[in-house]
C-alpha atoms as a PDB file:
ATOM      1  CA  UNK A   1     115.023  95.015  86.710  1.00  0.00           C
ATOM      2  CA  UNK A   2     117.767  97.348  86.261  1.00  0.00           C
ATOM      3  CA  UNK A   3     119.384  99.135  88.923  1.00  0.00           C
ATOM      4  CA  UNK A   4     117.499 103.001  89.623  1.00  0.00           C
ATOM      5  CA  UNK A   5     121.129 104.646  88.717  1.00  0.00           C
ATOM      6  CA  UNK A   6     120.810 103.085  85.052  1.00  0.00           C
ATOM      7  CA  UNK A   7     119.319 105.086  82.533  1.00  0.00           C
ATOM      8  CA  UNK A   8     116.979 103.723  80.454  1.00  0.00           C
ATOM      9  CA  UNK A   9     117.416 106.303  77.941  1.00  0.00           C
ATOM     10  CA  UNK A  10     121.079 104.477  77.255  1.00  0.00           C
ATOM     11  CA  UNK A  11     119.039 101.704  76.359  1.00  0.00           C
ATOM     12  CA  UNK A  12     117.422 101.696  72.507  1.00  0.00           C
ATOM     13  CA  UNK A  13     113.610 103.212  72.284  1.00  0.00           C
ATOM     14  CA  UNK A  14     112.937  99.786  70.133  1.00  0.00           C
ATOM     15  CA  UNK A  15     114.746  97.760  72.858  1.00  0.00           C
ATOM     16  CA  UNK A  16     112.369  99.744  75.898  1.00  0.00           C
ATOM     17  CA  UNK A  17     109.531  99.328  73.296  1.00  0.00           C
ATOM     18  CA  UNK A  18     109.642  96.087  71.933  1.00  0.00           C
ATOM     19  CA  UNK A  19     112.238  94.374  74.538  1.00  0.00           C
ATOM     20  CA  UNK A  20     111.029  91.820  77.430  1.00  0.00           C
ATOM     21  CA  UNK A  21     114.158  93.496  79.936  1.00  0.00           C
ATOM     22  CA  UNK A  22     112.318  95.554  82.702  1.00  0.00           C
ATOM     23  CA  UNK A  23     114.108  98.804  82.889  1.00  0.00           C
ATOM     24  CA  UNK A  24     111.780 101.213  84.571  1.00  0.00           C
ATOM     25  CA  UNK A  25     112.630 104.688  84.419  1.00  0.00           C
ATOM     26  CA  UNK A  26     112.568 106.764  87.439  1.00  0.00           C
ATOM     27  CA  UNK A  27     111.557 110.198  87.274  1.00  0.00           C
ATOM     28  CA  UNK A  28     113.765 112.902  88.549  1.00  0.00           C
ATOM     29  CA  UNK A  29     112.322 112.263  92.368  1.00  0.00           C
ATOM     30  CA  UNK A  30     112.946 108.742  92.137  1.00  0.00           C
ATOM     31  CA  UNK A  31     109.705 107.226  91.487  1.00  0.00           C
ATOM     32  CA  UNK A  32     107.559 105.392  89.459  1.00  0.00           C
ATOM     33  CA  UNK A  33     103.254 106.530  89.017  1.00  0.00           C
ATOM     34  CA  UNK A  34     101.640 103.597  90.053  1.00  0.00           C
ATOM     35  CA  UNK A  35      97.984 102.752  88.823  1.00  0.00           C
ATOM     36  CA  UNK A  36      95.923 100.293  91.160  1.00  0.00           C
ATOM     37  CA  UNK A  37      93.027  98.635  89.819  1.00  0.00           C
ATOM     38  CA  UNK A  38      91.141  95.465  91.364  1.00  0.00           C
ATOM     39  CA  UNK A  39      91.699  92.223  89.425  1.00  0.00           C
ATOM     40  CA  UNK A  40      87.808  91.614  90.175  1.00  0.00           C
ATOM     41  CA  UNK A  41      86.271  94.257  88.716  1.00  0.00           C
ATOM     42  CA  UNK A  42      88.700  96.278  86.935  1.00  0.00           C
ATOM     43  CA  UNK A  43      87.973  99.223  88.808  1.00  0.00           C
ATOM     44  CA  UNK A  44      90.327 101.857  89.441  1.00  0.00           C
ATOM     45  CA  UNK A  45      91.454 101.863  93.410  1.00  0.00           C
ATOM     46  CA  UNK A  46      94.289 104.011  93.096  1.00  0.00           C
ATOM     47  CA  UNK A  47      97.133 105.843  92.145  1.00  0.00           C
ATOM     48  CA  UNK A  48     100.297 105.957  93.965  1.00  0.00           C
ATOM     49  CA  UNK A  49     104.134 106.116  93.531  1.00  0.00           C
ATOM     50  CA  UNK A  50     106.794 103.338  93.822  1.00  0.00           C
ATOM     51  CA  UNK A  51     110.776 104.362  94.153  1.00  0.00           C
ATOM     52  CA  UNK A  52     113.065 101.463  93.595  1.00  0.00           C
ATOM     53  CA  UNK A  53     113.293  99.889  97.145  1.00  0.00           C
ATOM     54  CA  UNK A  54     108.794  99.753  97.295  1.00  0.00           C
ATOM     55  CA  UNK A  55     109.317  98.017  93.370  1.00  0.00           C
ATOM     56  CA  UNK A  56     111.657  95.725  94.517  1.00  0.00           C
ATOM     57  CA  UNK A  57     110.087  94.492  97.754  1.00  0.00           C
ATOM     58  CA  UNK A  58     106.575  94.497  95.444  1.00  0.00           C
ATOM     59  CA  UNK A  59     108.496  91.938  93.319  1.00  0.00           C
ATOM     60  CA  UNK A  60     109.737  89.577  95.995  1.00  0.00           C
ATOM     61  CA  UNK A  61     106.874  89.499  98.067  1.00  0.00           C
ATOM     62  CA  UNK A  62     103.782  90.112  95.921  1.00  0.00           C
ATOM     63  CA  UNK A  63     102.316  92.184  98.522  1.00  0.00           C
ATOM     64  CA  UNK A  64     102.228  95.874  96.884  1.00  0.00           C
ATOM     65  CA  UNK A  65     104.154  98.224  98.867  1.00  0.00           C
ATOM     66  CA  UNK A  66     104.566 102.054  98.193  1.00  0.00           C
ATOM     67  CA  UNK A  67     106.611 105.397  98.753  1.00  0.00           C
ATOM     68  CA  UNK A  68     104.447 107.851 100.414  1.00  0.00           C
ATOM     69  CA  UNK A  69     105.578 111.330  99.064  1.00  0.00           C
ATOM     70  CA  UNK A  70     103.712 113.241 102.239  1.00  0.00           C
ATOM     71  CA  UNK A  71     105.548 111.198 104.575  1.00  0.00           C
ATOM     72  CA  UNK A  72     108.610 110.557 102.701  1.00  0.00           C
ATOM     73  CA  UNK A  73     109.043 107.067 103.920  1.00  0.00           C
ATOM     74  CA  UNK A  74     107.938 103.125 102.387  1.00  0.00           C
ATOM     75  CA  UNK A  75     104.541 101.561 103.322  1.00  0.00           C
ATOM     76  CA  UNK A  76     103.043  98.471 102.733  1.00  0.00           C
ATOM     77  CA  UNK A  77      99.343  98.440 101.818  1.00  0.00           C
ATOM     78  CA  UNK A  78      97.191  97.539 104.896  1.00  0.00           C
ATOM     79  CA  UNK A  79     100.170  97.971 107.386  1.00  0.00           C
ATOM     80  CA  UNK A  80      97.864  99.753 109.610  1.00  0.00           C
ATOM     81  CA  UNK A  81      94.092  99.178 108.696  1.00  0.00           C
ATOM     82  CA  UNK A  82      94.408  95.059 107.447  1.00  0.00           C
ATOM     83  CA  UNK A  83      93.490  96.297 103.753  1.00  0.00           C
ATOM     84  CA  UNK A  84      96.687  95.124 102.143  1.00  0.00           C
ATOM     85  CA  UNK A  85      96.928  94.840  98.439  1.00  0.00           C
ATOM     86  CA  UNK A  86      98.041  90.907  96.692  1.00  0.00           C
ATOM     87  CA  UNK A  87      99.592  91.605  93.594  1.00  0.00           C
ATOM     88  CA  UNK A  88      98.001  89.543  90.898  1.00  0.00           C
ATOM     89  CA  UNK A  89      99.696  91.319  87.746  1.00  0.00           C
ATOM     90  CA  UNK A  90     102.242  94.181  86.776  1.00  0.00           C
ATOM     91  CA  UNK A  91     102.051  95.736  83.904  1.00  0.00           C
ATOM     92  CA  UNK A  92     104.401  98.679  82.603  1.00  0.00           C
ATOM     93  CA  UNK A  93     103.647 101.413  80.271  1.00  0.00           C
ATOM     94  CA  UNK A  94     105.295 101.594  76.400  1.00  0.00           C
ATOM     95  CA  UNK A  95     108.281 103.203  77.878  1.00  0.00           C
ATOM     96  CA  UNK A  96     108.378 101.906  81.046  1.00  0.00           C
ATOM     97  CA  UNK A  97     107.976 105.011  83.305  1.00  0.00           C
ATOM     98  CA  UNK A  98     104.459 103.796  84.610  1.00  0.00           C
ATOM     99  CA  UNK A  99     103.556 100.839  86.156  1.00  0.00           C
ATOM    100  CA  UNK A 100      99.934  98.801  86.546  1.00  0.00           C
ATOM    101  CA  UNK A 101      98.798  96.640  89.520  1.00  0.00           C
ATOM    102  CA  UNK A 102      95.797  94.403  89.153  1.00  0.00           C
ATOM    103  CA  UNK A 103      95.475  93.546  92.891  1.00  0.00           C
ATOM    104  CA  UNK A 104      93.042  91.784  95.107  1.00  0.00           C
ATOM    105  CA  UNK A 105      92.488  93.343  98.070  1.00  0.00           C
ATOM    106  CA  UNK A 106      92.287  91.868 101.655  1.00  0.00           C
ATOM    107  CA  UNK A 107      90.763  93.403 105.197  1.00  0.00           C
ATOM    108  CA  UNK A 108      87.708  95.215 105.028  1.00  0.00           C
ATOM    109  CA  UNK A 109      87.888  95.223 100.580  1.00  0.00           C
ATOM    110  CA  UNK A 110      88.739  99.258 101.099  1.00  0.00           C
ATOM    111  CA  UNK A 111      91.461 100.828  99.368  1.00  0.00           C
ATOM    112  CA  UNK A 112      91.346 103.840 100.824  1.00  0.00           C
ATOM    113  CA  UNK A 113      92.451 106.128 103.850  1.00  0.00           C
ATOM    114  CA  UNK A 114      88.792 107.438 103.989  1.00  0.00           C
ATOM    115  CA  UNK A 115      87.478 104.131 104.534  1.00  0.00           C
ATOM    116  CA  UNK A 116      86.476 103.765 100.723  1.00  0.00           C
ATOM    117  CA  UNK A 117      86.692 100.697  98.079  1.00  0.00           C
ATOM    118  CA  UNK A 118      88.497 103.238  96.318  1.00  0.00           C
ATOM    119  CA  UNK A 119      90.037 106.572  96.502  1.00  0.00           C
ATOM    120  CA  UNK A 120      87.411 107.893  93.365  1.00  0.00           C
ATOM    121  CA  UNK A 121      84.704 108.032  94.507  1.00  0.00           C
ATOM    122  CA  UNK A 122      83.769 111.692  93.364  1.00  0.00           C
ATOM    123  CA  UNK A 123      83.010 112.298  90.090  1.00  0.00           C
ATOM    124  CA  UNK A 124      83.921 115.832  88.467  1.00  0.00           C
ATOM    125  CA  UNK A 125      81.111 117.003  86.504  1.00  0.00           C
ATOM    126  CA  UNK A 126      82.279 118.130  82.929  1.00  0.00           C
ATOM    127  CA  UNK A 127      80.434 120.915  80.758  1.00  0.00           C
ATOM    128  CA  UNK A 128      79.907 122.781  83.627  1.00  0.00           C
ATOM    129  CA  UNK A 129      83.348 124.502  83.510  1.00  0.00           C
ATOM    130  CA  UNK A 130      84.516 127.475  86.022  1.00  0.00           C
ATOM    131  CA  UNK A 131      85.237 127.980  89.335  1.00  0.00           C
ATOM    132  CA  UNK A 132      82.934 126.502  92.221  1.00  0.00           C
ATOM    133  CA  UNK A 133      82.074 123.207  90.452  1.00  0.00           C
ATOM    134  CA  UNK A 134      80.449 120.499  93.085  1.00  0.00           C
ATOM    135  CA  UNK A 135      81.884 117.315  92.971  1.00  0.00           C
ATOM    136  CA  UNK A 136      79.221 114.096  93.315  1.00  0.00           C
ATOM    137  CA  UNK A 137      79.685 111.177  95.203  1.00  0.00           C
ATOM    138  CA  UNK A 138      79.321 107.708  93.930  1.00  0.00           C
ATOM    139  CA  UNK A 139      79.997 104.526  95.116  1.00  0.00           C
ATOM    140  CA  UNK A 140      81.459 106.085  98.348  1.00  0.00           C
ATOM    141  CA  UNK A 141      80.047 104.256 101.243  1.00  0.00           C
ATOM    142  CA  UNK A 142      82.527 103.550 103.815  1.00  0.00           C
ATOM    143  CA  UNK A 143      83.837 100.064 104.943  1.00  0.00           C
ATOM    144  CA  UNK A 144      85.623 100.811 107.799  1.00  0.00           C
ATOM    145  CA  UNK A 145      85.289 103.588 110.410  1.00  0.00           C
ATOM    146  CA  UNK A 146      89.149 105.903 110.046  1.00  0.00           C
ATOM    147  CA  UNK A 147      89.027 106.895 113.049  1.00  0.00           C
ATOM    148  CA  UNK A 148      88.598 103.504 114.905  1.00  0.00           C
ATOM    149  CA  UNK A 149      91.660 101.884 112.122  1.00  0.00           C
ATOM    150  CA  UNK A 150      94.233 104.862 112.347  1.00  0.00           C
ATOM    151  CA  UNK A 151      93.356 106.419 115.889  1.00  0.00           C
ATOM    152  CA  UNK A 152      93.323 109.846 115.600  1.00  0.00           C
ATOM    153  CA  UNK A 153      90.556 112.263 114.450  1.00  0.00           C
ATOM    154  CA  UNK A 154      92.320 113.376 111.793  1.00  0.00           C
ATOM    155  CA  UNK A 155      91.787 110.338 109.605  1.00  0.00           C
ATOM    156  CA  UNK A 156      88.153 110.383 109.402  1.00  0.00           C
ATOM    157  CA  UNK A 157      88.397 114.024 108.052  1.00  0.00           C
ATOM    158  CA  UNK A 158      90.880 112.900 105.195  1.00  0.00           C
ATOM    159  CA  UNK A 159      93.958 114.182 106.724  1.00  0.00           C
ATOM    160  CA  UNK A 160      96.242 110.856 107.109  1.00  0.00           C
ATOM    161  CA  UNK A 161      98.212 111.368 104.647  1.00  0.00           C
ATOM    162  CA  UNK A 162      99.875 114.491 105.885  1.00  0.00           C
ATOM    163  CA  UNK A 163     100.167 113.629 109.447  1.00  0.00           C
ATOM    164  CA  UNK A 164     103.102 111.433 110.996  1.00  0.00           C
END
Protein backbone atom coordinates (compact mmCIF):
# COMPACT_ATOMS: atom_id res chain seq x y z
CA UNK A 1 0.00 0.00 0.00
CA UNK A 2 1.10 3.37 -0.79
CA UNK A 3 1.27 6.07 1.57
CA UNK A 4 -2.45 8.35 1.64
CA UNK A 5 -0.19 11.57 0.51
CA UNK A 6 0.71 9.62 -2.87
CA UNK A 7 -1.39 10.16 -5.68
CA UNK A 8 -2.44 7.49 -7.53
CA UNK A 9 -3.22 9.55 -10.42
CA UNK A 10 0.89 9.93 -10.78
CA UNK A 11 0.74 6.40 -11.25
CA UNK A 12 -0.27 5.02 -15.06
CA UNK A 13 -4.26 4.19 -15.54
CA UNK A 14 -2.80 0.70 -17.13
CA UNK A 15 -0.44 0.35 -14.11
CA UNK A 16 -3.78 1.10 -11.44
CA UNK A 17 -5.71 -1.12 -13.96
CA UNK A 18 -3.76 -3.92 -14.80
CA UNK A 19 -0.90 -3.61 -11.94
CA UNK A 20 -0.81 -6.01 -8.69
CA UNK A 21 0.70 -2.60 -6.46
CA UNK A 22 -2.20 -1.53 -4.06
CA UNK A 23 -2.45 2.16 -4.37
CA UNK A 24 -5.84 3.12 -3.11
CA UNK A 25 -6.97 6.44 -3.80
CA UNK A 26 -8.40 8.52 -1.14
CA UNK A 27 -11.07 10.81 -1.85
CA UNK A 28 -10.78 14.41 -1.00
CA UNK A 29 -11.99 13.59 2.86
CA UNK A 30 -9.57 10.98 3.19
CA UNK A 31 -11.42 7.88 2.77
CA UNK A 32 -12.06 4.93 1.04
CA UNK A 33 -16.25 3.49 0.39
CA UNK A 34 -16.14 0.31 1.87
CA UNK A 35 -18.65 -2.53 0.76
CA UNK A 36 -19.28 -5.39 3.44
CA UNK A 37 -20.70 -8.51 2.36
CA UNK A 38 -20.74 -11.96 4.37
CA UNK A 39 -18.36 -14.60 2.97
CA UNK A 40 -21.37 -17.12 3.78
CA UNK A 41 -23.95 -15.94 1.91
CA UNK A 42 -22.82 -13.18 -0.15
CA UNK A 43 -25.17 -10.88 1.23
CA UNK A 44 -24.66 -7.34 1.46
CA UNK A 45 -24.08 -6.22 5.39
CA UNK A 46 -22.81 -2.94 4.76
CA UNK A 47 -21.31 0.00 3.55
CA UNK A 48 -18.88 2.05 5.35
CA UNK A 49 -15.70 4.20 4.92
CA UNK A 50 -12.01 3.37 5.66
CA UNK A 51 -9.24 6.42 5.86
CA UNK A 52 -5.71 5.18 5.77
CA UNK A 53 -5.00 4.45 9.53
CA UNK A 54 -8.72 1.92 9.67
CA UNK A 55 -7.00 0.26 6.07
CA UNK A 56 -3.92 -0.23 7.58
CA UNK A 57 -4.87 -1.69 10.96
CA UNK A 58 -7.62 -3.88 8.65
CA UNK A 59 -4.44 -5.24 6.97
CA UNK A 60 -2.38 -6.19 9.99
CA UNK A 61 -4.93 -7.54 12.03
CA UNK A 62 -7.66 -8.98 9.79
CA UNK A 63 -10.24 -7.72 12.03
CA UNK A 64 -12.14 -4.91 9.83
CA UNK A 65 -11.95 -1.66 11.43
CA UNK A 66 -13.59 1.66 10.17
CA UNK A 67 -13.71 5.62 10.21
CA UNK A 68 -16.98 6.70 11.45
CA UNK A 69 -17.77 10.03 9.58
CA UNK A 70 -20.65 11.01 12.40
CA UNK A 71 -18.22 10.61 15.04
CA UNK A 72 -15.14 11.49 13.31
CA UNK A 73 -13.02 8.98 15.07
CA UNK A 74 -11.71 4.91 14.16
CA UNK A 75 -13.81 1.90 15.31
CA UNK A 76 -13.37 -1.56 15.20
CA UNK A 77 -16.38 -3.71 14.28
CA UNK A 78 -17.98 -5.22 17.45
CA UNK A 79 -15.94 -2.93 19.86
CA UNK A 80 -19.03 -2.42 21.76
CA UNK A 81 -21.81 -5.05 20.92
CA UNK A 82 -19.23 -8.46 20.34
CA UNK A 83 -20.33 -8.41 16.49
CA UNK A 84 -16.87 -7.86 15.10
CA UNK A 85 -16.18 -8.44 11.49
CA UNK A 86 -12.98 -11.33 10.39
CA UNK A 87 -11.77 -10.31 7.23
CA UNK A 88 -11.77 -13.23 4.88
CA UNK A 89 -11.00 -11.24 1.50
CA UNK A 90 -10.30 -7.61 0.11
CA UNK A 91 -11.03 -6.79 -2.97
CA UNK A 92 -10.51 -3.24 -4.70
CA UNK A 93 -12.40 -1.67 -7.44
CA UNK A 94 -10.76 -1.13 -11.28
CA UNK A 95 -9.24 2.01 -10.05
CA UNK A 96 -8.75 1.40 -6.72
CA UNK A 97 -10.95 4.05 -4.98
CA UNK A 98 -13.38 1.30 -3.52
CA UNK A 99 -12.70 -1.44 -1.54
CA UNK A 100 -14.69 -5.05 -0.85
CA UNK A 101 -14.76 -7.08 2.41
CA UNK A 102 -16.06 -10.61 2.38
CA UNK A 103 -16.21 -11.01 6.21
CA UNK A 104 -17.51 -13.51 8.66
CA UNK A 105 -19.08 -12.13 11.33
CA UNK A 106 -18.78 -13.01 15.11
CA UNK A 107 -21.20 -12.10 18.35
CA UNK A 108 -24.73 -12.27 17.88
CA UNK A 109 -24.18 -12.74 13.49
CA UNK A 110 -25.66 -8.86 13.37
CA UNK A 111 -24.06 -6.31 11.43
CA UNK A 112 -25.89 -3.68 12.40
CA UNK A 113 -26.46 -0.79 15.03
CA UNK A 114 -30.25 -1.67 14.94
CA UNK A 115 -29.64 -5.06 15.99
CA UNK A 116 -29.94 -6.39 12.28
CA UNK A 117 -27.88 -9.16 10.15
CA UNK A 118 -27.56 -6.30 8.02
CA UNK A 119 -28.06 -2.67 7.69
CA UNK A 120 -30.69 -3.40 4.37
CA UNK A 121 -33.14 -4.61 5.46
CA UNK A 122 -35.78 -2.22 3.75
CA UNK A 123 -36.45 -2.55 0.41
CA UNK A 124 -37.42 0.67 -1.74
CA UNK A 125 -40.23 -0.13 -3.88
CA UNK A 126 -39.53 0.98 -7.58
CA UNK A 127 -42.37 2.02 -10.17
CA UNK A 128 -44.07 3.65 -7.63
CA UNK A 129 -42.08 6.93 -8.00
CA UNK A 130 -42.92 10.35 -5.98
CA UNK A 131 -42.88 11.59 -2.78
CA UNK A 132 -44.29 9.49 0.29
CA UNK A 133 -43.09 6.06 -0.95
CA UNK A 134 -43.25 3.26 2.07
CA UNK A 135 -40.33 1.38 2.46
CA UNK A 136 -40.88 -2.69 3.29
CA UNK A 137 -39.10 -4.62 5.62
CA UNK A 138 -37.44 -7.86 4.90
CA UNK A 139 -35.28 -9.99 6.58
CA UNK A 140 -35.18 -7.49 9.54
CA UNK A 141 -35.65 -9.40 12.67
CA UNK A 142 -33.42 -8.31 15.34
CA UNK A 143 -30.56 -10.35 17.01
CA UNK A 144 -29.72 -8.40 19.72
CA UNK A 145 -31.72 -5.94 21.86
CA UNK A 146 -29.68 -1.97 21.17
CA UNK A 147 -30.58 -0.83 23.98
CA UNK A 148 -29.30 -3.64 26.34
CA UNK A 149 -25.61 -3.68 23.87
CA UNK A 150 -25.05 0.21 23.64
CA UNK A 151 -26.94 1.49 26.88
CA UNK A 152 -28.78 4.28 26.06
CA UNK A 153 -32.29 4.64 24.53
CA UNK A 154 -31.16 6.18 21.74
CA UNK A 155 -29.79 3.09 20.05
CA UNK A 156 -32.85 1.13 19.82
CA UNK A 157 -34.46 4.11 17.92
CA UNK A 158 -31.52 4.16 15.29
CA UNK A 159 -29.75 7.09 16.62
CA UNK A 160 -26.09 5.61 17.53
CA UNK A 161 -24.49 6.78 15.04
CA UNK A 162 -24.87 10.44 15.78
CA UNK A 163 -24.49 10.34 19.43
CA UNK A 164 -20.99 10.30 21.33
Amino acid sequence: MTKSKASPAKAKTADIEEGTVFTPKLDADGLLAVVVTSAETGEVLMLAHMNSEALARTLQTGEAQFWSRSRKRLWRKGEESGNTMRVVEMRTDCDQDALWLKVEMGGAGACCHTGRKSCFYRTVPIGKGGAGVSLNFVDAEKLFDPQKVYGHSGAAKGTLKTQD
